[in-house]
Protein backbone atom coordinates (compact mmCIF):
# COMPACT_ATOMS: atom_id res chain seq x y z
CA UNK A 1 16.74 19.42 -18.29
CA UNK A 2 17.89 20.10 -22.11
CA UNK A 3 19.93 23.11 -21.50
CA UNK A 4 20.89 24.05 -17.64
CA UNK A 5 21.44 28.19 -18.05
CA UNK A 6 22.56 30.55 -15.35
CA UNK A 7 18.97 31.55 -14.14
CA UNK A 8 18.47 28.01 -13.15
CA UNK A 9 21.15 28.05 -11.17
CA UNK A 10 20.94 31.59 -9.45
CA UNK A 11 18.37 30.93 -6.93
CA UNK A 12 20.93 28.85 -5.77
CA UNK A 13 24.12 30.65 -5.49
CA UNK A 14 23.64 34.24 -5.47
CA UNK A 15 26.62 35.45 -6.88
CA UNK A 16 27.02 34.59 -10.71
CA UNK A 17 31.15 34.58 -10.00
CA UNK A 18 30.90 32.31 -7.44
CA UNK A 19 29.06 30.28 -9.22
CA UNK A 20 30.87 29.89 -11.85
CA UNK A 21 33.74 29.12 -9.41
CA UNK A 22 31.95 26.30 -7.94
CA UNK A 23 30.69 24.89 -10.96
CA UNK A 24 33.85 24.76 -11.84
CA UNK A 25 35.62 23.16 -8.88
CA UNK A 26 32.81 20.89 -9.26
CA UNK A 27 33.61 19.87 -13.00
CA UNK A 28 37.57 19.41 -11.73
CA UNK A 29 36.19 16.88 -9.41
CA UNK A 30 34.22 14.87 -11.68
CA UNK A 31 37.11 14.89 -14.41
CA UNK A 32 39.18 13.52 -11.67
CA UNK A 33 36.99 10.94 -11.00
CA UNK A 34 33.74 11.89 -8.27
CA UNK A 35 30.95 10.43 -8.60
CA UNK A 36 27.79 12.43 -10.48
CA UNK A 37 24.69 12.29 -8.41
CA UNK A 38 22.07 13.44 -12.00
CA UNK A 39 22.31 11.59 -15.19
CA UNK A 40 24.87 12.67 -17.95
CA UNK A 41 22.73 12.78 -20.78
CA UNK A 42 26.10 12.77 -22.98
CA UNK A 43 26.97 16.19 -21.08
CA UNK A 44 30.28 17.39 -20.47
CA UNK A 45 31.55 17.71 -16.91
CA UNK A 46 30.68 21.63 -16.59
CA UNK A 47 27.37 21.51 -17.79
CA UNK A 48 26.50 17.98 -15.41
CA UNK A 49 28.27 20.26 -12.46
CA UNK A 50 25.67 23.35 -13.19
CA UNK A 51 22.62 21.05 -13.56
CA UNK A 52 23.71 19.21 -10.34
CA UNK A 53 23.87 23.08 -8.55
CA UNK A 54 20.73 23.79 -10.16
CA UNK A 55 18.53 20.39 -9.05
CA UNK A 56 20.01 21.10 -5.70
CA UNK A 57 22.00 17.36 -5.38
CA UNK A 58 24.89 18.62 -3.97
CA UNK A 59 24.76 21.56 -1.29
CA UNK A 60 26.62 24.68 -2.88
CA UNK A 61 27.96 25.59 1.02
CA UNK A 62 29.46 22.43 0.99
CA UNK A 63 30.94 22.67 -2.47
CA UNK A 64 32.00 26.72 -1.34
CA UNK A 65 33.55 24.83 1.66
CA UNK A 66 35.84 21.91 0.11
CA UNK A 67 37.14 24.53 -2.61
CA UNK A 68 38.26 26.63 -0.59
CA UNK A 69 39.89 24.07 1.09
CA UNK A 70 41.17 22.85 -1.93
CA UNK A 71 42.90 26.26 -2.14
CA UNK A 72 44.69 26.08 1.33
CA UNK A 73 48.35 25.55 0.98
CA UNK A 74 48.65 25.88 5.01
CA UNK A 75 45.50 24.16 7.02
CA UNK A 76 45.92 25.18 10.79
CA UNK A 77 45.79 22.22 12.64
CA UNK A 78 43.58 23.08 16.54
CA UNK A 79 46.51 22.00 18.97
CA UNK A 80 45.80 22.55 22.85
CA UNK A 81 46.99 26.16 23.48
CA UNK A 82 50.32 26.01 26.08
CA UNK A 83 50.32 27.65 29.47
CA UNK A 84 51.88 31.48 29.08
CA UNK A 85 54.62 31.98 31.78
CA UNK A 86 55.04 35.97 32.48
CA UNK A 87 58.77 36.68 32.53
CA UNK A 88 60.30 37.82 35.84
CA UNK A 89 59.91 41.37 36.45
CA UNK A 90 63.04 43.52 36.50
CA UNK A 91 63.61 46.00 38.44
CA UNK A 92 64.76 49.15 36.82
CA UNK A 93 68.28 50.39 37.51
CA UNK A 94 68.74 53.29 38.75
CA UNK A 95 70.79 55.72 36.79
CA UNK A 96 73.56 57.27 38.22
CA UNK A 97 74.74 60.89 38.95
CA UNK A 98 77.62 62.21 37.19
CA UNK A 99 80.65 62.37 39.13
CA UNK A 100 82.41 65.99 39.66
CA UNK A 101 86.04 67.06 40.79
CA UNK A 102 86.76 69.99 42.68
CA UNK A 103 87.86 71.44 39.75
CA UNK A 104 84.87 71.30 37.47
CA UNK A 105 81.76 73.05 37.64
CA UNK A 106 78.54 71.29 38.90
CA UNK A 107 75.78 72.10 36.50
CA UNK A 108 72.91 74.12 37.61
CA UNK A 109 70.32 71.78 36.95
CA UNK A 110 69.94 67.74 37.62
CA UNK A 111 71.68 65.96 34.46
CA UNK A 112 69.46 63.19 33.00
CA UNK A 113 71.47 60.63 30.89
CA UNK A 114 68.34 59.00 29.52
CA UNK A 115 66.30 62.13 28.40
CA UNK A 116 67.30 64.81 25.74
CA UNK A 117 65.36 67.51 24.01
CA UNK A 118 65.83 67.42 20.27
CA UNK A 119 67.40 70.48 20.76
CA UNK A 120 70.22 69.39 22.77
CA UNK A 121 70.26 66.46 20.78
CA UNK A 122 71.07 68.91 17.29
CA UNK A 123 73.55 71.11 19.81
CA UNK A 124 75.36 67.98 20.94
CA UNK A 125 75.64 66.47 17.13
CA UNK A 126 77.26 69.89 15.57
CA UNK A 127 79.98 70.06 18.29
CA UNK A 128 81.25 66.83 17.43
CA UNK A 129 84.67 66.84 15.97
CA UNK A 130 84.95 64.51 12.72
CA UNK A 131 87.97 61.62 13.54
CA UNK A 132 90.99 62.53 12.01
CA UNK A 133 92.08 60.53 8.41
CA UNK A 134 94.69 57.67 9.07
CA UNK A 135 96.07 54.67 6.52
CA UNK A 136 94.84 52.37 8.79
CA UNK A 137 91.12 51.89 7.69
């Protein structure tokens, strides 16, 4: 092959970014030392990586597969998965009902500590009285 173009190598690899992605990664590995499985014909490394896509030498899923693995920074390792425990169930405490003297008025209607409209919520905010100033903090 005198001159490997993209077209040769298309039918291949479908995407032309990918490709050149692979080819690439593949010319990375050569300069690093792997071994070339067509002749070098006094190529440099990115063209011998595109004609070895393109005669189909080296599988471009496998090539795909070991860059993107070259990518990882974290590789999840399979460990055996360990046994889930539920927690205990608690049971819910109940809440208690306000206690009145003789003096004081019992309101009309059940008090619920846990459960306020936002309207009593607003009511409840504006008549609190701001703490008075001191030296101390």
């Amino acid at each position: 092959m005198a001159r490997v173009t993209v077209e040769d190598c298309i039918d291949k690899v479908d995407n032309r970014f990918e490709l050149v992605l692979l080819a690439g990664h593949r010319a990375r590995q050569i300069s690093s030392g792997g071994q070339i499985t067509v002749p070098r014909d006094n190529d440099k490394n990115p063209v011998v990586a595109l004609r070895e896509i393109a005669e189909e030498t080296l599988s471009p899923e496998d090539l795909k597969e070991d860059l993107i693995h070259s990518l990882q920074k974290h590789v999840e390792v399979d460990e055996p998965e360990q046994e889930v425990v539920e927690a205990p169930v608690i049971p819910e405490m109940p809440v208690a009902a306000p206690v009145f003297t003789e003096s004081e008025d019992k309101p009309e209607s059940d008090v619920k500590f846990d459960r306020l409209s936002e309207d009593e919520l607003l009511a409840g905010i504006e008549g609190l009285v701001p703490p008075e100033k001191s030296d101390d903090y």
